[in-house]
PDB file of N, CA and C in Angstrom:
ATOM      1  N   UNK A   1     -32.968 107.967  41.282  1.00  0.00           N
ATOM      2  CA  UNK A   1     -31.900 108.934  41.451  1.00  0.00           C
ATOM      3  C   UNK A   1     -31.222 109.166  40.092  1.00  0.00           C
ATOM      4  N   UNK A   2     -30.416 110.521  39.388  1.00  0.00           N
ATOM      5  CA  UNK A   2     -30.381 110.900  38.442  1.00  0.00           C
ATOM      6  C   UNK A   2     -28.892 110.617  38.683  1.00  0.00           C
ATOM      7  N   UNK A   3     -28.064 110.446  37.640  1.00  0.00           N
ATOM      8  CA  UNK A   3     -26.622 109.966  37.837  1.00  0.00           C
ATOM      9  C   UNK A   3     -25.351 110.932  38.678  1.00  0.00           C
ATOM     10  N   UNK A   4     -26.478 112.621  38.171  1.00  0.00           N
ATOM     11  CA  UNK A   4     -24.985 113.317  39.267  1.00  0.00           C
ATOM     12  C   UNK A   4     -25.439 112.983  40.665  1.00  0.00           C
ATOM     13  N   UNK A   5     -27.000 112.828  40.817  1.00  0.00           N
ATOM     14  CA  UNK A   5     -27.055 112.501  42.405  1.00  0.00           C
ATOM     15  C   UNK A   5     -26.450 111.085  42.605  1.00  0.00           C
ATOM     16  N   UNK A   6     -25.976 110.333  41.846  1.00  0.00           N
ATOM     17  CA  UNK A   6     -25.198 108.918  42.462  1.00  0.00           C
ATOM     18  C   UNK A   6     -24.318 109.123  42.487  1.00  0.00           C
ATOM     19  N   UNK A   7     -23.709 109.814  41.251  1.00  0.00           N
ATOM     20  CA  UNK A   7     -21.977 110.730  41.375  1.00  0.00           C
ATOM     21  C   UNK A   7     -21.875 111.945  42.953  1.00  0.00           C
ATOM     22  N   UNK A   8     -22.646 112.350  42.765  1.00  0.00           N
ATOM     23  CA  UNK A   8     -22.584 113.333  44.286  1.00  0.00           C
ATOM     24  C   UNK A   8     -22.316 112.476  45.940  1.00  0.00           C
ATOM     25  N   UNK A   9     -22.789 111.159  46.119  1.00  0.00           N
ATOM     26  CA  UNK A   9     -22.740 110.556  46.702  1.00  0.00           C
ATOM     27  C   UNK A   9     -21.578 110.416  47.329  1.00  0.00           C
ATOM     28  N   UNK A  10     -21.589 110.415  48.838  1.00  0.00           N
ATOM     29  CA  UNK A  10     -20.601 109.925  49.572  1.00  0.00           C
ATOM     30  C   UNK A  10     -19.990 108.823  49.582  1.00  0.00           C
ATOM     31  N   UNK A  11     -18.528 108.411  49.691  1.00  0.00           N
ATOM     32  CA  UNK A  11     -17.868 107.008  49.700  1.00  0.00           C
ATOM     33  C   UNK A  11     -18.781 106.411  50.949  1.00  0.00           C
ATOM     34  N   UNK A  12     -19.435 106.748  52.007  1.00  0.00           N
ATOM     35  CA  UNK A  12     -19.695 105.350  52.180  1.00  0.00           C
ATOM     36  C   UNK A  12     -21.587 105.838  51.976  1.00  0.00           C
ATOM     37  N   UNK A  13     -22.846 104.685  52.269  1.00  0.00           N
ATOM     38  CA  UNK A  13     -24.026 105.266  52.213  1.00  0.00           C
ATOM     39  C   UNK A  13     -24.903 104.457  52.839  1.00  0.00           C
ATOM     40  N   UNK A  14     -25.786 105.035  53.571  1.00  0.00           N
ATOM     41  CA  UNK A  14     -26.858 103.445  53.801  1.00  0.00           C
ATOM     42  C   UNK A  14     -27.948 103.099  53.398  1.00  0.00           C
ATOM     43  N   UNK A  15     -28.348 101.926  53.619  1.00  0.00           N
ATOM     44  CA  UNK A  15     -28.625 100.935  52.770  1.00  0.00           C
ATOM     45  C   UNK A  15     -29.963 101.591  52.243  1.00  0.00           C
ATOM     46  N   UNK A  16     -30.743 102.270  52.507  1.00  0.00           N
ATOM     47  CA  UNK A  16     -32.183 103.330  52.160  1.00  0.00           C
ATOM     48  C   UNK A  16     -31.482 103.718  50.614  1.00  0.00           C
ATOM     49  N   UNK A  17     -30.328 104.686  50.777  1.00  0.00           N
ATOM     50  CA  UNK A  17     -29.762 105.384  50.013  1.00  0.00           C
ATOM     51  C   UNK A  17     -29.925 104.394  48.606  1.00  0.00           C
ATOM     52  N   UNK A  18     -28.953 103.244  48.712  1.00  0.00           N
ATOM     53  CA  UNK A  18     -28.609 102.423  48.135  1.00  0.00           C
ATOM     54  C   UNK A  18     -29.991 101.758  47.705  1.00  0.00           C
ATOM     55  N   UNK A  19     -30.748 101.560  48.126  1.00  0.00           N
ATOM     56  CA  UNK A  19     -32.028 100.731  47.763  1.00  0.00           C
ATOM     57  C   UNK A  19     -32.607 101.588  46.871  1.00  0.00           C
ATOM     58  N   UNK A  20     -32.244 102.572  46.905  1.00  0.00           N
ATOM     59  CA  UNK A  20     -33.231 103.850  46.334  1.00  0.00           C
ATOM     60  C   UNK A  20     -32.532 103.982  44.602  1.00  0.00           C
ATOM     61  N   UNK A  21     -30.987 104.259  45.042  1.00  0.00           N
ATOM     62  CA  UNK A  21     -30.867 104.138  43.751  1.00  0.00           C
ATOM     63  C   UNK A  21     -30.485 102.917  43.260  1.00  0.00           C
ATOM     64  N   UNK A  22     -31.067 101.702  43.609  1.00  0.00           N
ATOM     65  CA  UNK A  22     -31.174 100.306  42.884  1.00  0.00           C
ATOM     66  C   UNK A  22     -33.216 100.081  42.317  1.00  0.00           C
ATOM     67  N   UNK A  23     -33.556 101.101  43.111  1.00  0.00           N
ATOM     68  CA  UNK A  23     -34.984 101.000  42.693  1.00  0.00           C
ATOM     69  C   UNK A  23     -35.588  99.508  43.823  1.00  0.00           C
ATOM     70  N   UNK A  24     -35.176  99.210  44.639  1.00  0.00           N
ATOM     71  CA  UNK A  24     -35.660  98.040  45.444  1.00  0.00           C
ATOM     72  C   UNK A  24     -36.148  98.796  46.554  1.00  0.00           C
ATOM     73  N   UNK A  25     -37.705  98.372  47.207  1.00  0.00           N
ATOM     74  CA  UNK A  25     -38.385  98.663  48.165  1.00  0.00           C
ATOM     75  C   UNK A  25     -37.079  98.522  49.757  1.00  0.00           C
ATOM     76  N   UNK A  26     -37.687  99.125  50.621  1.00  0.00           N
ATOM     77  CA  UNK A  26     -36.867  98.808  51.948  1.00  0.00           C
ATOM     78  C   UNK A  26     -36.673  97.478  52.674  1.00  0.00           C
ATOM     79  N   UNK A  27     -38.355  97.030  52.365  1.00  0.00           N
ATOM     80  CA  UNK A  27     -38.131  95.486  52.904  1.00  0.00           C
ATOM     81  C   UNK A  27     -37.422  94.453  52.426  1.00  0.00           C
ATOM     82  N   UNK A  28     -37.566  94.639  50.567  1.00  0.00           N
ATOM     83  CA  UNK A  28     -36.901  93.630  49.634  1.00  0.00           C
ATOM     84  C   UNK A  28     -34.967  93.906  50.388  1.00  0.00           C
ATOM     85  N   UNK A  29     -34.693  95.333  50.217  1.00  0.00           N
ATOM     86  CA  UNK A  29     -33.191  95.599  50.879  1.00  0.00           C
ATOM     87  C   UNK A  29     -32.696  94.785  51.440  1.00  0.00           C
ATOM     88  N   UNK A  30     -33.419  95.085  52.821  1.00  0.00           N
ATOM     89  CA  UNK A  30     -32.850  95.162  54.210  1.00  0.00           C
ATOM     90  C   UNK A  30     -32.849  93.387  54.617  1.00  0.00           C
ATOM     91  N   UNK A  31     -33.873  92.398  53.287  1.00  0.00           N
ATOM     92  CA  UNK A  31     -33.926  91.304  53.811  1.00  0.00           C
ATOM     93  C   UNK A  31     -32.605  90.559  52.937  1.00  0.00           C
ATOM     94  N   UNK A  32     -32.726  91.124  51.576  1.00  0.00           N
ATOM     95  CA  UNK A  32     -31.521  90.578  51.120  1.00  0.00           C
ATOM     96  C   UNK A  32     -30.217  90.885  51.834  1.00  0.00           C
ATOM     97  N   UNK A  33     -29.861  92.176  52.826  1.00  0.00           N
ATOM     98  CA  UNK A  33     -28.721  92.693  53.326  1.00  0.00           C
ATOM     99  C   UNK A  33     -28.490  91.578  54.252  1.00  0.00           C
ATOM    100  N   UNK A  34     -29.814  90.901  54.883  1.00  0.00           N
ATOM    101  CA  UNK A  34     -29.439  90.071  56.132  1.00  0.00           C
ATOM    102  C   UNK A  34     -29.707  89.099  55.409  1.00  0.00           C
ATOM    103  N   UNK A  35     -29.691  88.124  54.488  1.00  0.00           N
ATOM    104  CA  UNK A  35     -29.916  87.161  53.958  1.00  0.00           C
ATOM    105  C   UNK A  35     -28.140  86.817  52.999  1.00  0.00           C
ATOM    106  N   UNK A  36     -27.489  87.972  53.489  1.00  0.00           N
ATOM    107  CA  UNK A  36     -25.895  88.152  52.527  1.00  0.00           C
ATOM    108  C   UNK A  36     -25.612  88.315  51.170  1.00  0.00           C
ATOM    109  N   UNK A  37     -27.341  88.453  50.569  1.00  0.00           N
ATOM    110  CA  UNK A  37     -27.296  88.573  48.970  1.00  0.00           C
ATOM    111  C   UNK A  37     -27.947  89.907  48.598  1.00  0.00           C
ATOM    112  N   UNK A  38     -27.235  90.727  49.048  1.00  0.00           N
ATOM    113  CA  UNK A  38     -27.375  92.316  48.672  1.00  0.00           C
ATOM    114  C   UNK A  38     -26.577  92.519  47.205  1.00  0.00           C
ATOM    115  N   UNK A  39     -27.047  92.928  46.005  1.00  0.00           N
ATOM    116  CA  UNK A  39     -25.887  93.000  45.268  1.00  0.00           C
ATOM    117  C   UNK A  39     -25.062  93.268  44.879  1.00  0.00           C
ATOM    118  N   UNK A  40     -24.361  94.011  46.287  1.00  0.00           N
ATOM    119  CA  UNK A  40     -23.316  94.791  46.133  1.00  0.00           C
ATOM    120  C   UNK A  40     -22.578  94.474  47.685  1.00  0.00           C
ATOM    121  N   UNK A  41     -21.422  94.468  48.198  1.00  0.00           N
ATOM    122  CA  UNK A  41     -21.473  94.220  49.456  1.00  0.00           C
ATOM    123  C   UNK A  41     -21.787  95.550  50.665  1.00  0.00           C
ATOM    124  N   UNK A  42     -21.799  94.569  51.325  1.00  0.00           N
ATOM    125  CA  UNK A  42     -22.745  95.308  52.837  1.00  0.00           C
ATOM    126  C   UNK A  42     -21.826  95.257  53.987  1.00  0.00           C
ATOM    127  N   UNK A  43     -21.582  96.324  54.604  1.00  0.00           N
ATOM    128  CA  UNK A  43     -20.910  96.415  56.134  1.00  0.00           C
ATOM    129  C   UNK A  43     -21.835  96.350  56.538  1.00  0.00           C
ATOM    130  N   UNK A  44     -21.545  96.013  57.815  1.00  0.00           N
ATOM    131  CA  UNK A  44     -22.509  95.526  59.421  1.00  0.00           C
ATOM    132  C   UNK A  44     -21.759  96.271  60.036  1.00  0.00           C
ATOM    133  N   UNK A  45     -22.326  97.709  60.656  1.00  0.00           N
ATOM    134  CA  UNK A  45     -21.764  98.477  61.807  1.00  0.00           C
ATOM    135  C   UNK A  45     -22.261  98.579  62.835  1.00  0.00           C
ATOM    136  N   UNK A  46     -22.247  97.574  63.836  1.00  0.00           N
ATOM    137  CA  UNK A  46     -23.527  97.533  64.817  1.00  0.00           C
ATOM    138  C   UNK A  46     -24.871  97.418  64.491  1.00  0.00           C
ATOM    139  N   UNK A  47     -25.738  98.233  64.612  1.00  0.00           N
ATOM    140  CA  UNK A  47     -27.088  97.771  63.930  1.00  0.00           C
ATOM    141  C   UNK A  47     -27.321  98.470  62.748  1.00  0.00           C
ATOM    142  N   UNK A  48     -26.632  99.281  61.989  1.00  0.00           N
ATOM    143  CA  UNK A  48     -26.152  99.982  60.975  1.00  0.00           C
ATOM    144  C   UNK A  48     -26.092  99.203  59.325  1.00  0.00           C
ATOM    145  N   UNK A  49     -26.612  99.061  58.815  1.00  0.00           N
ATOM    146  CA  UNK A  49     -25.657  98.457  57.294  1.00  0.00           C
ATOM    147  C   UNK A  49     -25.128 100.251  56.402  1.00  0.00           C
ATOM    148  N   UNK A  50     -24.219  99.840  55.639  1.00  0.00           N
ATOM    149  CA  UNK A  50     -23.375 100.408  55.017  1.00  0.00           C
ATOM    150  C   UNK A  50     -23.133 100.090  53.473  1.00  0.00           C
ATOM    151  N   UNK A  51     -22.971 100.864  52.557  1.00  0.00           N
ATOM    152  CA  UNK A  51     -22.832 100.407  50.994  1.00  0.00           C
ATOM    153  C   UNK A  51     -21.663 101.244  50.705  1.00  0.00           C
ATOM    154  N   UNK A  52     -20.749 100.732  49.728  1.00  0.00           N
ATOM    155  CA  UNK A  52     -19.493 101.665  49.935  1.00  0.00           C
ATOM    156  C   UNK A  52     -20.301 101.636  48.380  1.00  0.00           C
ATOM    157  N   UNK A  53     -20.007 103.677  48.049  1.00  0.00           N
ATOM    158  CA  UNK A  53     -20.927 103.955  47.041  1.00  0.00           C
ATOM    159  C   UNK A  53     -19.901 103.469  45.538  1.00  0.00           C
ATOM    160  N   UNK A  54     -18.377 103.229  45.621  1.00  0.00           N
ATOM    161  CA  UNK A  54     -18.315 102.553  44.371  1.00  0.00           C
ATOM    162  C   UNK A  54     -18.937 101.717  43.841  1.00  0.00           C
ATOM    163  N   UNK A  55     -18.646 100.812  44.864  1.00  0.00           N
ATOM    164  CA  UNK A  55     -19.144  99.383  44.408  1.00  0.00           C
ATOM    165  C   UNK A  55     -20.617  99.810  43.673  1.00  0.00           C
ATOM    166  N   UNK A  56     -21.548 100.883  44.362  1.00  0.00           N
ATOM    167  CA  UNK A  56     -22.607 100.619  43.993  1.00  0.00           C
ATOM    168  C   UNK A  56     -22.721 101.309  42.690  1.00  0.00           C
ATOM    169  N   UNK A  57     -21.952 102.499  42.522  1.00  0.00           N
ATOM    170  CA  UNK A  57     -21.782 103.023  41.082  1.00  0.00           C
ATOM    171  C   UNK A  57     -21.013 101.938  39.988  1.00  0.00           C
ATOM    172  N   UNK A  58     -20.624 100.988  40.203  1.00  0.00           N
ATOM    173  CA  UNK A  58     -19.487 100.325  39.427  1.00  0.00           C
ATOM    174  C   UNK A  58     -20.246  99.359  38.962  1.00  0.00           C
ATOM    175  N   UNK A  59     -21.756  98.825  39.902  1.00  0.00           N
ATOM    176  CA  UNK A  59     -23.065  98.070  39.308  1.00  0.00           C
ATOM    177  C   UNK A  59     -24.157  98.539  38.399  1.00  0.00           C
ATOM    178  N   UNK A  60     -23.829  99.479  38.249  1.00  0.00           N
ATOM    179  CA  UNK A  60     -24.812 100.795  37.751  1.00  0.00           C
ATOM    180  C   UNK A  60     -24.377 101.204  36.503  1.00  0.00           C
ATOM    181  N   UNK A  61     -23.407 101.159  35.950  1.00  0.00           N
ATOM    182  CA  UNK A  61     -22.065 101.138  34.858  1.00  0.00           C
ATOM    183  C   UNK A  61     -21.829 102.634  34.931  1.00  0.00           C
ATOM    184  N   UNK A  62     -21.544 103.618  36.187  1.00  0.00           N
ATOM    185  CA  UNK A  62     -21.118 104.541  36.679  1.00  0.00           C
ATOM    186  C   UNK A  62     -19.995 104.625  37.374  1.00  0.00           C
ATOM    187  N   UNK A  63     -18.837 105.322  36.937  1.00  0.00           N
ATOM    188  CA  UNK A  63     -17.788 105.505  37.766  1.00  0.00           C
ATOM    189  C   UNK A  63     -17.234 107.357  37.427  1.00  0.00           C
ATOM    190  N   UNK A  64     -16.456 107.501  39.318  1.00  0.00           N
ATOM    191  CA  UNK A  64     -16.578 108.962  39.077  1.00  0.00           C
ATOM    192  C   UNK A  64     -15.308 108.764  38.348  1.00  0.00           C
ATOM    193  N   UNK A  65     -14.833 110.286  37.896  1.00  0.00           N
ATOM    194  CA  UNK A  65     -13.190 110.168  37.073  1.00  0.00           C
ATOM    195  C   UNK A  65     -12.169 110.291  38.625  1.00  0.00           C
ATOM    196  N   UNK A  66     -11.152 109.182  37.734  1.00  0.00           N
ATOM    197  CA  UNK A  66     -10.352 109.334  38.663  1.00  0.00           C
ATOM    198  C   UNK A  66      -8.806 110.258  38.631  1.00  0.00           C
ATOM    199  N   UNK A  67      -8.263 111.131  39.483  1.00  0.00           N
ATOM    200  CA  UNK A  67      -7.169 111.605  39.288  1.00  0.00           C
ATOM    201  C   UNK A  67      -5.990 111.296  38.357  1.00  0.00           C
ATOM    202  N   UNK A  68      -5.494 111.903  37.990  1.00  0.00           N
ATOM    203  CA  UNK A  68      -4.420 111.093  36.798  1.00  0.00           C
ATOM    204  C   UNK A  68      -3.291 110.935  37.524  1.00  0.00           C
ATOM    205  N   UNK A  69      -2.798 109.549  37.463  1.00  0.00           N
ATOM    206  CA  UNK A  69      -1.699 108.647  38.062  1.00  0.00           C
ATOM    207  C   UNK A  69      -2.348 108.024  39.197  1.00  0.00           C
ATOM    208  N   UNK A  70      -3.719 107.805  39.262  1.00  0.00           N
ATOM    209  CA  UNK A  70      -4.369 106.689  40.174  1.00  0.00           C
ATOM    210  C   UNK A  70      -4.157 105.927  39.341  1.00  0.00           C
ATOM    211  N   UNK A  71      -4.221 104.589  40.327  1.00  0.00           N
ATOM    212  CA  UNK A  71      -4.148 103.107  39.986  1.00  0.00           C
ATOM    213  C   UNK A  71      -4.978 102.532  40.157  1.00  0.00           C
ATOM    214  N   UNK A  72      -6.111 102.792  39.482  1.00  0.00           N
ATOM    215  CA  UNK A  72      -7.655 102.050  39.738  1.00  0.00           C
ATOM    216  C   UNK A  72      -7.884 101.184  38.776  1.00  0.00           C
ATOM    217  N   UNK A  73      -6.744 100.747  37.744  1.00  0.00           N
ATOM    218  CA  UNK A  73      -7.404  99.261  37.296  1.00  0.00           C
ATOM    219  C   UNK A  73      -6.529  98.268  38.235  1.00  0.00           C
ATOM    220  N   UNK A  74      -5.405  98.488  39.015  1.00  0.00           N
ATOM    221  CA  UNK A  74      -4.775  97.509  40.062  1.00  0.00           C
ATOM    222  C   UNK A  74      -5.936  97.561  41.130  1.00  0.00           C
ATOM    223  N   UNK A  75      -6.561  98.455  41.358  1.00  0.00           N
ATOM    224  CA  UNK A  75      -7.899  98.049  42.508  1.00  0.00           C
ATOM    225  C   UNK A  75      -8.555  97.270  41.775  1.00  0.00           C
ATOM    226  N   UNK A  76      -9.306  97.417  40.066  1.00  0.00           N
ATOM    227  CA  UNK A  76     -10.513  97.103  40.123  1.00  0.00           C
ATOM    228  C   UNK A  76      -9.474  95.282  39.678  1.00  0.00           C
ATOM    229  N   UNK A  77      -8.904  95.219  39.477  1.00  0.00           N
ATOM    230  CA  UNK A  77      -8.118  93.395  39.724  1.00  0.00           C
ATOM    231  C   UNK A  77      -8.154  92.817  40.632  1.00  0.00           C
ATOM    232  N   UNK A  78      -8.158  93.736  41.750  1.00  0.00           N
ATOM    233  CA  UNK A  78      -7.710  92.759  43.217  1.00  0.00           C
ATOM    234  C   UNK A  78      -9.422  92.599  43.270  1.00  0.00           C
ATOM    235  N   UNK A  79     -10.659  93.491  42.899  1.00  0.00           N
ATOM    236  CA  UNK A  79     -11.609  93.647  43.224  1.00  0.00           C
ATOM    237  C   UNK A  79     -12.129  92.071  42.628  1.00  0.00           C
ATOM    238  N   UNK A  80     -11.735  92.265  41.266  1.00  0.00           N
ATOM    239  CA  UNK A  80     -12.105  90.968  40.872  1.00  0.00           C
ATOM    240  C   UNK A  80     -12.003  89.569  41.034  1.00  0.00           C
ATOM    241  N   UNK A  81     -10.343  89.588  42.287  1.00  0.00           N
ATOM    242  CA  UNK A  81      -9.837  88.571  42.689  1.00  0.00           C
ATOM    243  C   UNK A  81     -11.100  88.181  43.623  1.00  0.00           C
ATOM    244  N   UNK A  82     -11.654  88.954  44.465  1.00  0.00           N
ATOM    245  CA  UNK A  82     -12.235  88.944  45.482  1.00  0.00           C
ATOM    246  C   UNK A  82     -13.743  87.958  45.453  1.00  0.00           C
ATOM    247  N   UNK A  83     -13.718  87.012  46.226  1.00  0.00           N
ATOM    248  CA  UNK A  83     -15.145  86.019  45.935  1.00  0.00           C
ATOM    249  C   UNK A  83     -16.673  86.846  45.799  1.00  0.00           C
ATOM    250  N   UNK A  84     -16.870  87.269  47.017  1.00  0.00           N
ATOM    251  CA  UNK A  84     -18.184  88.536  47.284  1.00  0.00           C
ATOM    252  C   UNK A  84     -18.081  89.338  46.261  1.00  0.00           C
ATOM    253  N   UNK A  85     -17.040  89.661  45.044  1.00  0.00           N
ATOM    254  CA  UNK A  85     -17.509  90.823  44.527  1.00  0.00           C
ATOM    255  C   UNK A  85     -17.284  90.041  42.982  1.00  0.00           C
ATOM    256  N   UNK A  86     -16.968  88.936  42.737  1.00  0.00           N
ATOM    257  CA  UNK A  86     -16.606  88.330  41.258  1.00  0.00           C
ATOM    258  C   UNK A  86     -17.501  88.505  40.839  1.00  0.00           C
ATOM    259  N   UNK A  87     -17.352  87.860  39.396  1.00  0.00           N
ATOM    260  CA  UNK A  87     -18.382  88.027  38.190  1.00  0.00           C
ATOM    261  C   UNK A  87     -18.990  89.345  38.131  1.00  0.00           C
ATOM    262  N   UNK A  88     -19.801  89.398  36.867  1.00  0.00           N
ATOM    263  CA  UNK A  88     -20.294  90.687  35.924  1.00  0.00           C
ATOM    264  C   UNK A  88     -21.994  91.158  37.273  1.00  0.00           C
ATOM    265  N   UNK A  89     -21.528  92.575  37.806  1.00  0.00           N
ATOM    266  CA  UNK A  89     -22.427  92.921  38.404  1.00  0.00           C
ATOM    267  C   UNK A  89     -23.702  93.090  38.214  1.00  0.00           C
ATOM    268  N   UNK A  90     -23.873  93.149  36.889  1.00  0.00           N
ATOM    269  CA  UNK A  90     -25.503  93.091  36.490  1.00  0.00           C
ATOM    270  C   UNK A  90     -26.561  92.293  36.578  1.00  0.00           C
ATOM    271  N   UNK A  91     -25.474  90.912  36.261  1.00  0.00           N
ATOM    272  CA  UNK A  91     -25.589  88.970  36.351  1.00  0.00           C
ATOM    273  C   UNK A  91     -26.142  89.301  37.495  1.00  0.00           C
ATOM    274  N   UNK A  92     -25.374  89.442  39.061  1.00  0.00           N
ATOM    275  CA  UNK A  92     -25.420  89.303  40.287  1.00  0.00           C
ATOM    276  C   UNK A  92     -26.633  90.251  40.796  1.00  0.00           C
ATOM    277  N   UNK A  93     -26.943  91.226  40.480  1.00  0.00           N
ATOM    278  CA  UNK A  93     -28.294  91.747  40.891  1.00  0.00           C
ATOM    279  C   UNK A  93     -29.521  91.074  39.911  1.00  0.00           C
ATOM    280  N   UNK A  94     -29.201  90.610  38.809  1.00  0.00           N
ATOM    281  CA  UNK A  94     -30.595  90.242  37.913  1.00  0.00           C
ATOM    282  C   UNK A  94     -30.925  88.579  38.562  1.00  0.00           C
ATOM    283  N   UNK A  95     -29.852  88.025  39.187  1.00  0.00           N
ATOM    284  CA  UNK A  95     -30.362  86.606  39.751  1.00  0.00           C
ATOM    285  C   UNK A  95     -30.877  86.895  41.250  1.00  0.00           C
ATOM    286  N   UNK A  96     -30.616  88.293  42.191  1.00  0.00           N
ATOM    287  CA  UNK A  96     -30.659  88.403  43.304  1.00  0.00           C
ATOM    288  C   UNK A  96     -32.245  88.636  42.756  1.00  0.00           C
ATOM    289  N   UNK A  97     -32.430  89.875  42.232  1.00  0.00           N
ATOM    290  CA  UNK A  97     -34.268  90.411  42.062  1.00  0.00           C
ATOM    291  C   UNK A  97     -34.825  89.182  41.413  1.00  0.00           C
ATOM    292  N   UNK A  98     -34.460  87.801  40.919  1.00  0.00           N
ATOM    293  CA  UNK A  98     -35.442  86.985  40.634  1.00  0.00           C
ATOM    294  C   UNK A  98     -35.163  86.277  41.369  1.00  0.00           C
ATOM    295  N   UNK A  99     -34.981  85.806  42.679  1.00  0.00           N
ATOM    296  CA  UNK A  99     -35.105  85.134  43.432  1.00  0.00           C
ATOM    297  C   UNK A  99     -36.567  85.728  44.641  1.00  0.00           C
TER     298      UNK A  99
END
């Protein structure tokens, strides 16, 4: 996928979407999604998974622009507070694909 099609992307996406623009087959996905080491986090909506497309642009070193007088480095702090989403995202997908 070419970066305006990841920028074009809807806030939320599923997991096909997301596999696609991580370059990972469906099976490699869908086993890491149920295995909890997707590298980005994953909703469970019934039988559904879900990728909220920041996160997945924010692994990608893509972010859209944000409005002026948003407060998106107080998000991306709390983001970092957060266990599931710590450390440097690149780290966290390059140890997930060598496993």
């Amino acid at each position: 996928m070419t970066s305006d099609e990841l920028l074009a992307l809807p806030v939320v996406i599923d997991l096909d979407t997301a596999n696609r623009a991580l370059m990972i087959g469906r099976s490699t996905g869908y086993g890491l999604a149920k295995q909890g080491e997707y590298p980005v986090k994953v909703l469970r909506l019934g039988n559904a998974y879900r990728v909220v497309t920041a996160d997945l642009l924010k692994l990608l070193g893509l972010e859209r622009q944000q409005p002026k007088g948003g407060n998106s480095e107080a998000r991306a702090e709390e983001h970092r507070g957060h266990p599931a989403l710590g450390g440097d995202p690149a780290e966290r997908l390059s140890t997930v694909l060598a496993a």
